[in-house]
C-alpha atoms as a PDB file:
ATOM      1  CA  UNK A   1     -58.139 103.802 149.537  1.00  0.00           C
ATOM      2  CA  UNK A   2     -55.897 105.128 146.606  1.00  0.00           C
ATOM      3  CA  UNK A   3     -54.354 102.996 143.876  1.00  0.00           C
ATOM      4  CA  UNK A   4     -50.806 103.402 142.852  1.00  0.00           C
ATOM      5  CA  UNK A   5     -51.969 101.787 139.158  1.00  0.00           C
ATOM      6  CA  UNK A   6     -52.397 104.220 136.491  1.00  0.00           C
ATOM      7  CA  UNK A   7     -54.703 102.269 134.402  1.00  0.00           C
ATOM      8  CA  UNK A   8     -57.164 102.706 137.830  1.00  0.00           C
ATOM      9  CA  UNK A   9     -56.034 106.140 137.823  1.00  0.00           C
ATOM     10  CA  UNK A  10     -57.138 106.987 134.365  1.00  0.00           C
ATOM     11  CA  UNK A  11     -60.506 105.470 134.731  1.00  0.00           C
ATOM     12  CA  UNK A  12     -61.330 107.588 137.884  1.00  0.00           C
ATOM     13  CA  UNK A  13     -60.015 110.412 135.991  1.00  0.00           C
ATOM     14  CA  UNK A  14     -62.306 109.548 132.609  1.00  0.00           C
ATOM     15  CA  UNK A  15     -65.052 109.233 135.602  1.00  0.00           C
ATOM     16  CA  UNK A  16     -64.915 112.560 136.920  1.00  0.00           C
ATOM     17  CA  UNK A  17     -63.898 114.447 133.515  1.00  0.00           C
ATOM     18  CA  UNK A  18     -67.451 112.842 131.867  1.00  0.00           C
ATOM     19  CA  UNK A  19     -69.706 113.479 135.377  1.00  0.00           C
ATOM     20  CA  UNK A  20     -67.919 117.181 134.871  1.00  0.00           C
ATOM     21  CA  UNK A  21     -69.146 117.294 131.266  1.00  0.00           C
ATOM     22  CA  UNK A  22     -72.603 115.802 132.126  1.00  0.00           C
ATOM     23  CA  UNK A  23     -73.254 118.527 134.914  1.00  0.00           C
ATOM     24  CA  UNK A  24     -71.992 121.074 132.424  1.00  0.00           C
ATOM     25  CA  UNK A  25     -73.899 119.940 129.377  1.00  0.00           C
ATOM     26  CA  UNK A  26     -77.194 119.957 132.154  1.00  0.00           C
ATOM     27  CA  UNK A  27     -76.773 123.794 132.963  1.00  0.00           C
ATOM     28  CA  UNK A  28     -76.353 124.619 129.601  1.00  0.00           C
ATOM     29  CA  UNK A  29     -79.534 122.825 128.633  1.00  0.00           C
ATOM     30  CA  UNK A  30     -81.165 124.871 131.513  1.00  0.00           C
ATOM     31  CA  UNK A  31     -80.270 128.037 129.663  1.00  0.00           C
ATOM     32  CA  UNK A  32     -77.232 129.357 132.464  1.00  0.00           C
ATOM     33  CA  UNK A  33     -74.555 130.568 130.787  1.00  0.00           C
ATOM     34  CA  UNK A  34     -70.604 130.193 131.833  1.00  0.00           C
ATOM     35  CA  UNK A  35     -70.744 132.900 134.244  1.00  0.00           C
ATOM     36  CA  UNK A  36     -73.674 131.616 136.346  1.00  0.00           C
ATOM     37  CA  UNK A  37     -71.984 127.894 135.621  1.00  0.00           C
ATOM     38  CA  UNK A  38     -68.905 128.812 137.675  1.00  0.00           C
ATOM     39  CA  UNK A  39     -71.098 129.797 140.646  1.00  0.00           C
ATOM     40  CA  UNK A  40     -73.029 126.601 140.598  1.00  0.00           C
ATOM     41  CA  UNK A  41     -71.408 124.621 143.529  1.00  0.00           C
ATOM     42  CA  UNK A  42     -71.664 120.820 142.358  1.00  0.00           C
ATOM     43  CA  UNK A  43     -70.021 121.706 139.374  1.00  0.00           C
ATOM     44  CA  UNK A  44     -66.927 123.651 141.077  1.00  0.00           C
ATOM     45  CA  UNK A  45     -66.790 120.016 143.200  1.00  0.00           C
ATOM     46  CA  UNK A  46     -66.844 117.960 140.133  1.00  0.00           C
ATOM     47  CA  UNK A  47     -63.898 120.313 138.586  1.00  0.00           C
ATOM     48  CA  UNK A  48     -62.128 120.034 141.679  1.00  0.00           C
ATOM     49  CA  UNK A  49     -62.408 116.096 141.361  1.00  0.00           C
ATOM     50  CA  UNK A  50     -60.857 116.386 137.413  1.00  0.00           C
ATOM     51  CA  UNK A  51     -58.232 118.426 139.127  1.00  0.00           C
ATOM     52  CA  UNK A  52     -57.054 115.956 141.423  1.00  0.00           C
ATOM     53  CA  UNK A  53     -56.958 113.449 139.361  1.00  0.00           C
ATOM     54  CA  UNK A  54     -55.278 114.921 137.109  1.00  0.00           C
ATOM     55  CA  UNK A  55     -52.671 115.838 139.369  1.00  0.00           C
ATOM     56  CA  UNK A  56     -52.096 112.074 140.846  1.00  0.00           C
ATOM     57  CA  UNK A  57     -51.763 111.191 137.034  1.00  0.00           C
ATOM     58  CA  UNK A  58     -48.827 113.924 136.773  1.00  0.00           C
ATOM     59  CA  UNK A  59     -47.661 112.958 140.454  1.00  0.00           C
ATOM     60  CA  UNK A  60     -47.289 109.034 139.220  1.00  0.00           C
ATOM     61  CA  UNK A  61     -45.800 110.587 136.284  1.00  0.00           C
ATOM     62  CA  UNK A  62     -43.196 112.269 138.088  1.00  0.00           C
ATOM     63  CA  UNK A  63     -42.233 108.965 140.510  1.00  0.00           C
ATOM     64  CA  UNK A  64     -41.663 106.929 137.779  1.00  0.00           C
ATOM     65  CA  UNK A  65     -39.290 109.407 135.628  1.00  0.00           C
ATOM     66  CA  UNK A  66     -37.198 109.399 139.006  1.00  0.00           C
ATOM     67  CA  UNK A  67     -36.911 105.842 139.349  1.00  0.00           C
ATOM     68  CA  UNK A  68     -35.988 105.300 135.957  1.00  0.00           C
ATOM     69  CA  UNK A  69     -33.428 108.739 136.827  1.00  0.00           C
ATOM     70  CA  UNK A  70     -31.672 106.815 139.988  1.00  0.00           C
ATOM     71  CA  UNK A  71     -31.665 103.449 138.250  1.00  0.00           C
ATOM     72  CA  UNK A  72     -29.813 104.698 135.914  1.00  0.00           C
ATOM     73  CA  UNK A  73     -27.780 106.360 138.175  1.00  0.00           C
ATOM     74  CA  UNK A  74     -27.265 103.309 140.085  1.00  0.00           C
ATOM     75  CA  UNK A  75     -26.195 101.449 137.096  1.00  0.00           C
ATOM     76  CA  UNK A  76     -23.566 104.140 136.460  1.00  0.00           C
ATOM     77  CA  UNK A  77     -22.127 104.084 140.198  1.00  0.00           C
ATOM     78  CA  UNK A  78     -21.884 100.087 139.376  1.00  0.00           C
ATOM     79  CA  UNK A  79     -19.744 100.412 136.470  1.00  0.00           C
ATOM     80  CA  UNK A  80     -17.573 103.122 137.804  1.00  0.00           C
ATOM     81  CA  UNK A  81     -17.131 100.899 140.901  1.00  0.00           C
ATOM     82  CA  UNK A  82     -16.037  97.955 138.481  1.00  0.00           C
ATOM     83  CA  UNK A  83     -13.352  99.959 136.544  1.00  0.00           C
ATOM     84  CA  UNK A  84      -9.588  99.142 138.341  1.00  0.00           C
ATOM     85  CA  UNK A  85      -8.188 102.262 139.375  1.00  0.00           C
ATOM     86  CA  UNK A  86      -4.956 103.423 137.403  1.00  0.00           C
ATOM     87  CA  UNK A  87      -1.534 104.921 139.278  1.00  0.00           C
ATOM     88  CA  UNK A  88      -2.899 108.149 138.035  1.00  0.00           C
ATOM     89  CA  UNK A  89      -6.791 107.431 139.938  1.00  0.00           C
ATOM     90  CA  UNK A  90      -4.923 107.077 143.595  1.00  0.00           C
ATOM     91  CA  UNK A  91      -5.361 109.685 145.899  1.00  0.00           C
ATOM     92  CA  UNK A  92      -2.433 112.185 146.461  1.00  0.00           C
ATOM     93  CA  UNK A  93      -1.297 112.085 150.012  1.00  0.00           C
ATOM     94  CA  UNK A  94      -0.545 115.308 152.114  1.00  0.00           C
ATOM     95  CA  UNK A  95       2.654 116.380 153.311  1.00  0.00           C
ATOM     96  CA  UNK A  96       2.857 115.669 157.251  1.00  0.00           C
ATOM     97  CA  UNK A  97       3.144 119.009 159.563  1.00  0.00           C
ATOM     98  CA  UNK A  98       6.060 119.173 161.550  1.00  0.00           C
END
């Protein structure tokens, strides 16, 4: 189940970016070197993990900027709505066909 906190969001992110480190600290203590790291398979999961993460971080990111975007917006609409039109403001009407 995901969590729309970010607090929750950074931990699992912390989580996977120090399992990441650990696996990579593990093969470099067993003497492979970054080539032969990349092929190792858990780590490649573990990187995709610190991806993901990291991408719901920039996705929550995102979602709030917009909200803050359209309630701004909204307050803007608001005020326009409450300014009184002038003679100028009205809308010109169209000569009728004959």
């Amino acid at each position: 189940m995901g969590s729309e906190d970010r607090k929750v969001r950074e931990k699992q992110f912390e989580k996977a970016k120090s399992t990441f480190e650990a696996r990579k600290a593990l093969l470099a203590e067993k003497g492979l070197d970054e080539k032969a790291q990349t092929k190792d398979a858990v780590l490649k999961n573990l990187k995709a993990g610190v991806k993901k993460a990291r991408e719901r971080i920039a996705a929550m990111t995102a979602a709030e900027a917009h909200v803050q975007e359209m309630a701004k917006k909204n307050t803007k609409a608001k005020k326009d709505k409450k300014k009184p039109k002038g003679a100028g403001a009205q809308k010109k009407q169209k000569p009728k066909k004959k």
